[in-house]
Protein backbone atom coordinates (compact mmCIF):
# COMPACT_ATOMS: atom_id res chain seq x y z
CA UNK A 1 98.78 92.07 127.06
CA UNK A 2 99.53 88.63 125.23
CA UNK A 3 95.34 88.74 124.58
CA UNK A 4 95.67 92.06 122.91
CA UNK A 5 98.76 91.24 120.49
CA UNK A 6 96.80 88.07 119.54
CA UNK A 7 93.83 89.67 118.68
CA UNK A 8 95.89 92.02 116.85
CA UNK A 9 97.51 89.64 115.01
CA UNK A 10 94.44 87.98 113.99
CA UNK A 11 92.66 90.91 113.21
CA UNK A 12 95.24 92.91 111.06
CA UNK A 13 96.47 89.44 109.25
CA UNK A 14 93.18 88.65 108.66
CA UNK A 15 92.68 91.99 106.82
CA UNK A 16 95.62 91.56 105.17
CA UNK A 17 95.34 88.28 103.50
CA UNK A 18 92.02 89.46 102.28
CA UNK A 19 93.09 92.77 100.71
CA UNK A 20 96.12 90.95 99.12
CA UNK A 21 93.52 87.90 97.85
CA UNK A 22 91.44 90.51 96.26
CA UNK A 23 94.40 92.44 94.19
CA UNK A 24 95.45 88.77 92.97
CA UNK A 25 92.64 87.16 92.09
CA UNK A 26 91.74 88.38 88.97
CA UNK A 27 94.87 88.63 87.55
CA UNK A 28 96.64 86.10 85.29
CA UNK A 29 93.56 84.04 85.27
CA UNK A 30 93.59 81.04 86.93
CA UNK A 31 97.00 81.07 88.17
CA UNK A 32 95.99 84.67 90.40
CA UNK A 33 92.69 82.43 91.58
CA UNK A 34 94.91 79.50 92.48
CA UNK A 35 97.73 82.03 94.26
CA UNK A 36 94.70 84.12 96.13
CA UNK A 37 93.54 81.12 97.75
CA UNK A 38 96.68 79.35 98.25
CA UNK A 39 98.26 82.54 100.30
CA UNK A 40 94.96 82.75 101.70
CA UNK A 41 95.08 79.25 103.53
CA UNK A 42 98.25 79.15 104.45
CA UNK A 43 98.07 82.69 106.15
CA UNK A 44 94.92 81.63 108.15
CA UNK A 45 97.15 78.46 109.09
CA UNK A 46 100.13 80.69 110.16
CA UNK A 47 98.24 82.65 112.13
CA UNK A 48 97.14 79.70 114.16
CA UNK A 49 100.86 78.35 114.59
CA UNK A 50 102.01 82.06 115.63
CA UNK A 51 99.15 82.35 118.36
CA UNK A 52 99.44 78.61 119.17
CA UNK A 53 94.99 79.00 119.40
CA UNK A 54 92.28 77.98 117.27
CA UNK A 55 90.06 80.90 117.81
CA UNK A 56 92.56 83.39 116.59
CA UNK A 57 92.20 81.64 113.32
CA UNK A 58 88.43 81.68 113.61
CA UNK A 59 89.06 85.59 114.45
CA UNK A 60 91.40 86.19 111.14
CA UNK A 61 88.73 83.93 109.33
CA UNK A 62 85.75 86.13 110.15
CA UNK A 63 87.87 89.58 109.52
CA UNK A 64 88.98 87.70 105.57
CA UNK A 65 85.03 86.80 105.07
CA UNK A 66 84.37 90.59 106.40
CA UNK A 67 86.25 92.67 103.82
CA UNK A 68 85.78 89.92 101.19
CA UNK A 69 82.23 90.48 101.69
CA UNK A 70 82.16 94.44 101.80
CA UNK A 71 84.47 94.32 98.54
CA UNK A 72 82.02 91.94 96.97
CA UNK A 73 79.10 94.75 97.33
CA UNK A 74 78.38 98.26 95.75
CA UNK A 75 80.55 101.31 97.37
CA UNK A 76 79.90 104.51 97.87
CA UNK A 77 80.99 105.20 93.61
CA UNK A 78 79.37 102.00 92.99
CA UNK A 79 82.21 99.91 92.44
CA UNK A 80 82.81 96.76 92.83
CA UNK A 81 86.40 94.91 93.63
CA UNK A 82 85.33 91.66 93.56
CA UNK A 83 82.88 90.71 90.41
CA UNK A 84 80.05 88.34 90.15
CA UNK A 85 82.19 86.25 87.66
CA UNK A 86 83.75 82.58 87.66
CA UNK A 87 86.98 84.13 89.68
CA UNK A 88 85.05 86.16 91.85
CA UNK A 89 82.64 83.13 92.99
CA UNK A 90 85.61 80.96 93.08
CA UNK A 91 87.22 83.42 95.28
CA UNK A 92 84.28 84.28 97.77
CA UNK A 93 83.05 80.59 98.18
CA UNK A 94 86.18 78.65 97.64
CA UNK A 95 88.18 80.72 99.72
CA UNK A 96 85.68 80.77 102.91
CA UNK A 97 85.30 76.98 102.38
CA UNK A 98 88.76 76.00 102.12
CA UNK A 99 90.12 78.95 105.45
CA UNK A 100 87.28 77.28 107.33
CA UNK A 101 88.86 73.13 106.39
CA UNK A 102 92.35 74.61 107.18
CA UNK A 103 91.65 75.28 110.52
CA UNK A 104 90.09 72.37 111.39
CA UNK A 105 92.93 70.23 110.29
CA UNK A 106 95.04 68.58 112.90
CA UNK A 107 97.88 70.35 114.08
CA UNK A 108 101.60 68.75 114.35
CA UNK A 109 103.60 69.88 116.65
């Protein structure tokens, strides 16, 4: 049952920090950049300290680069949420760089 709430957890926050990255990161250029990937990191982080495991974060990590990814690309009304701009590059490849350092970092207890 623990397994399940994890995966939850890392699924659903994953998804979450994503979707609230891409509403932010456009606006109030470059502070909405800056916040994006600041709330991005330290949710990716959080989740690792709530499930006390490393591949929970690796799970959230993967379900951010997922909906990052589809809201990078065309929909079905061809639009596009995240844009091929400075912010939009900055978000996609920043943010996947700097999720993927956090959880790699050592861990105090």
């Amino acid at each position: 049952m623990i397994f399940f709430k994890n995966v939850l957890i890392a699924l659903l926050g994953g998804f979450f920090l994503a979707g609230l990255g891409i509403l932010i990161h456009n606006s109030y250029s470059p502070f909405g950049l800056v916040l994006a990937l600041t709330e991005s990191a330290i949710g990716i982080k959080w989740i690792g300290k709530l499930t006390d495991s490393r591949q929970y974060q690796f799970l959230a990590l993967f379900s951010w680069l997922y909906l990052v990814y589809k809201s990078g690309s065309l929909g079905v009304s061809q639009e596009l949420l995240i844009s091929g701009d400075r912010n939009g590059l900055t978000f996609f490849a920043g943010g996947a760089l700097l999720n993927f350092f956090v959880i790699f970092l050592r861990r105090k207890n």
